[in-house]
C-alpha atoms as a PDB file:
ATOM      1  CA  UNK A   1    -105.878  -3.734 -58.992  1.00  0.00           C
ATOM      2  CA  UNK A   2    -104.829  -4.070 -62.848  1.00  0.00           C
ATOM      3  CA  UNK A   3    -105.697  -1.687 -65.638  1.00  0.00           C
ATOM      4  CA  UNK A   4    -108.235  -4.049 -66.615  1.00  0.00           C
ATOM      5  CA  UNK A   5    -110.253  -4.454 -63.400  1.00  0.00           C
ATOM      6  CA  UNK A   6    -110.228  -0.812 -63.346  1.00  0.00           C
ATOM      7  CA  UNK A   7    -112.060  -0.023 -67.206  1.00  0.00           C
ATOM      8  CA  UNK A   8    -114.533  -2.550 -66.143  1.00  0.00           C
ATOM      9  CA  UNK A   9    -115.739  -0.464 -63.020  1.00  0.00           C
ATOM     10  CA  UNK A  10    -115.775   2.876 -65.022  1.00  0.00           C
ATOM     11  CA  UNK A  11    -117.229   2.328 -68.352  1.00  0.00           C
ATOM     12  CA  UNK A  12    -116.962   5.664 -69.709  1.00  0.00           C
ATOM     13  CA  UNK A  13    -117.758   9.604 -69.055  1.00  0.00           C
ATOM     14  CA  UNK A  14    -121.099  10.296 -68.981  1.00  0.00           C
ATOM     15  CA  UNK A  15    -121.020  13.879 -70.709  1.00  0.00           C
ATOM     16  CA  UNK A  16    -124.090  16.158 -70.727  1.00  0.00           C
ATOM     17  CA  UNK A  17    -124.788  19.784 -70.379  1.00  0.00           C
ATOM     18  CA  UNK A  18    -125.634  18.847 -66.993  1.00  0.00           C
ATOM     19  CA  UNK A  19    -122.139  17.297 -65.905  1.00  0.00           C
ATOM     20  CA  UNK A  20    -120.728  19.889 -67.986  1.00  0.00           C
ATOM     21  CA  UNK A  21    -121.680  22.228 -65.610  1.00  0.00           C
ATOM     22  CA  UNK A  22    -121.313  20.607 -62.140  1.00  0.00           C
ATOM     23  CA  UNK A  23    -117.703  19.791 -63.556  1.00  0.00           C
ATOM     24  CA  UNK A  24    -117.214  23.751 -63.477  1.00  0.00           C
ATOM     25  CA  UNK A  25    -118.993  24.922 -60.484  1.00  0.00           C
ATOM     26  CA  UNK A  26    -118.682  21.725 -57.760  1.00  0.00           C
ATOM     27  CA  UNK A  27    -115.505  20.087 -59.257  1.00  0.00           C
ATOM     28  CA  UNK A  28    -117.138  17.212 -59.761  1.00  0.00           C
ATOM     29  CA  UNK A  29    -116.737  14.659 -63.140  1.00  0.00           C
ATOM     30  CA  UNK A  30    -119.663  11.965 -64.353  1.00  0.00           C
ATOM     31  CA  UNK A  31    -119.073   8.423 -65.090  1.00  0.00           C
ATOM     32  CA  UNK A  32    -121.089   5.557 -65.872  1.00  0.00           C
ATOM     33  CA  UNK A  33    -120.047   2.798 -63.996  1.00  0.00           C
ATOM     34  CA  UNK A  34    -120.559  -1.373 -63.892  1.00  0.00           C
ATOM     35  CA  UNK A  35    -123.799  -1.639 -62.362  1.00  0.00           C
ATOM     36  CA  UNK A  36    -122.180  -3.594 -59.193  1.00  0.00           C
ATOM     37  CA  UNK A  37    -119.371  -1.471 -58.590  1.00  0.00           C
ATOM     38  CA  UNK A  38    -118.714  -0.167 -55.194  1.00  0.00           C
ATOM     39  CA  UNK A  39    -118.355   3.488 -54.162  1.00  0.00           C
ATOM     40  CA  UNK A  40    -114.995   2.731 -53.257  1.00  0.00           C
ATOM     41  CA  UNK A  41    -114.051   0.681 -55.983  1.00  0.00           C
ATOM     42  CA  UNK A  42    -114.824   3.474 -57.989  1.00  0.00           C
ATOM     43  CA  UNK A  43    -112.438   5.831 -56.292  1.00  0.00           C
ATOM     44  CA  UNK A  44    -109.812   3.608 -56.244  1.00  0.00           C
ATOM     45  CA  UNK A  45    -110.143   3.378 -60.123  1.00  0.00           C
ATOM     46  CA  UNK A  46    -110.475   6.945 -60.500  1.00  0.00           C
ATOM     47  CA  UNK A  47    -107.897   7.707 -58.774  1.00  0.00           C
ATOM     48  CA  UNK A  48    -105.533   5.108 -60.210  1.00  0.00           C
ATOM     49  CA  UNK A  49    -106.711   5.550 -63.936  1.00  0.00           C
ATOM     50  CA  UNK A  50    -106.472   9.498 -63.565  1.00  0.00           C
ATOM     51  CA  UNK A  51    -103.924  10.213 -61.054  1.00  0.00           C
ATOM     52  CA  UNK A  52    -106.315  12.549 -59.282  1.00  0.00           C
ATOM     53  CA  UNK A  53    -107.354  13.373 -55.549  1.00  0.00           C
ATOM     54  CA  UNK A  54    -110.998  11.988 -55.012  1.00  0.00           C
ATOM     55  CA  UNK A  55    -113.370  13.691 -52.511  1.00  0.00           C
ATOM     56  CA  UNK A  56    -116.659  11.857 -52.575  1.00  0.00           C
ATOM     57  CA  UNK A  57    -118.142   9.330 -54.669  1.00  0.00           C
ATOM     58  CA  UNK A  58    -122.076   9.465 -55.008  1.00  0.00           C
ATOM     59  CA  UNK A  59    -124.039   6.946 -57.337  1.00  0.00           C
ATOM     60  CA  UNK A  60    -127.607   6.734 -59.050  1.00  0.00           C
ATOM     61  CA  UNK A  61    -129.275   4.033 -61.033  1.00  0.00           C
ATOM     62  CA  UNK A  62    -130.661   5.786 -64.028  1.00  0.00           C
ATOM     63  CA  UNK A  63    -133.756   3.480 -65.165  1.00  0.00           C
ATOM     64  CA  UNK A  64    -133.827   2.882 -68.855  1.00  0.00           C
ATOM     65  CA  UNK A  65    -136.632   4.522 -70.722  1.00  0.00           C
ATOM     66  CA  UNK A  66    -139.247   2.805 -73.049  1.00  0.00           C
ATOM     67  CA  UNK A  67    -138.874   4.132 -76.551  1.00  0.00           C
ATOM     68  CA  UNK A  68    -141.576   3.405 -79.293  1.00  0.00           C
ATOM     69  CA  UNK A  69    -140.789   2.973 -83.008  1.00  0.00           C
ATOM     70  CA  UNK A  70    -142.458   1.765 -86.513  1.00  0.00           C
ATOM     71  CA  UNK A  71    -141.358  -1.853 -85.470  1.00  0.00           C
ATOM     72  CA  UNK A  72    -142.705  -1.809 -81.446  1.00  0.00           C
ATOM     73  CA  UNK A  73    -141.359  -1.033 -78.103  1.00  0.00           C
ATOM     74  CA  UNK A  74    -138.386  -1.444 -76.567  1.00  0.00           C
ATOM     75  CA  UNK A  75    -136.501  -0.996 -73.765  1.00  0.00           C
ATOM     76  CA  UNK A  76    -133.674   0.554 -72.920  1.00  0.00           C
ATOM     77  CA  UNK A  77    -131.151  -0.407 -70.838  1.00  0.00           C
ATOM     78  CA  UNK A  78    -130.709   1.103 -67.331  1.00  0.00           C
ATOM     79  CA  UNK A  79    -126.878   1.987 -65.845  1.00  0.00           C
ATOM     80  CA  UNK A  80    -124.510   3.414 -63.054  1.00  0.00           C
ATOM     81  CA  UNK A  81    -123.733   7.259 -62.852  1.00  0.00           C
ATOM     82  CA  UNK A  82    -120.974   7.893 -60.500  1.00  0.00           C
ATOM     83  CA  UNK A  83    -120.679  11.498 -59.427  1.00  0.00           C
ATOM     84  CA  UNK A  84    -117.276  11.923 -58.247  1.00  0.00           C
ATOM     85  CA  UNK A  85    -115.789  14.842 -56.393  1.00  0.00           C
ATOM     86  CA  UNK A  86    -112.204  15.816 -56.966  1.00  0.00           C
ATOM     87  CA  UNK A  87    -109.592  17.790 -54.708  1.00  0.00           C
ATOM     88  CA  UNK A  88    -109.510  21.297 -55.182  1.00  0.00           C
ATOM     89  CA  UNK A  89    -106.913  21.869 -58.197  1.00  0.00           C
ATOM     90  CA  UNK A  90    -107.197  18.439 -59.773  1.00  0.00           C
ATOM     91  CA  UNK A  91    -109.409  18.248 -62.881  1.00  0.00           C
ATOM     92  CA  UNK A  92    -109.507  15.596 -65.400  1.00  0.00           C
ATOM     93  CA  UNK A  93    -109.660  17.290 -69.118  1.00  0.00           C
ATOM     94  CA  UNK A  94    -111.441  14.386 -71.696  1.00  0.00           C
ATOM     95  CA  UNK A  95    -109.892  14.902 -75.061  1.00  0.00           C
ATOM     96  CA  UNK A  96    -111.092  14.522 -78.473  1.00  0.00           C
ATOM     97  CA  UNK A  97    -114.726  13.647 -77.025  1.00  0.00           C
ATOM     98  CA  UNK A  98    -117.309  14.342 -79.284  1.00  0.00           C
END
């Protein structure tokens, strides 16, 4: 697979206080993914784009929420999680996220 294949599967980290933790106690790193990625598509892009040892790969559709504003309604739109585990000792560190 090219580089570019591979940032079309993972989109980006999905970073909450939630993954935060699971990331310290299981090991385990959060990404939102392309909706029709495969479980092991993902892996191999995870563990191509991070040089990293992957475990387990377990995804969820999150279903977008309906919001309400001075305007109307609208939807939001629903995505991927990925839950990936990692080998014990490998850890992917996301810098300058904000």
């Amino acid at each position: 697979m090219n580089k570019q294949n591979l940032y079309r599967i993972i989109e980006s980290p999905h970073i909450t206080e939630k993954t935060s933790s699971l990331s310290t106690n299981n090991n385990q790193v959060v990404f939102r993914v392309n909706k029709s990625a495969t479980k092991n598509q993902i892996k191999k892009a995870v563990e191509e784009l991070f040089s990293v040892s992957v475990t387990s790969v377990t995804t969820s559709i999150s279903k977008g929420k309906t919001k309400r504003n001075k305007f109307g309604s609208y939807k939001r739109s629903d995505f991927k999680k990925a839950f990936v585990s990692l080998k014990q000792g490998d850890e992917i560190k996301f810098e300058g996220i904000s």
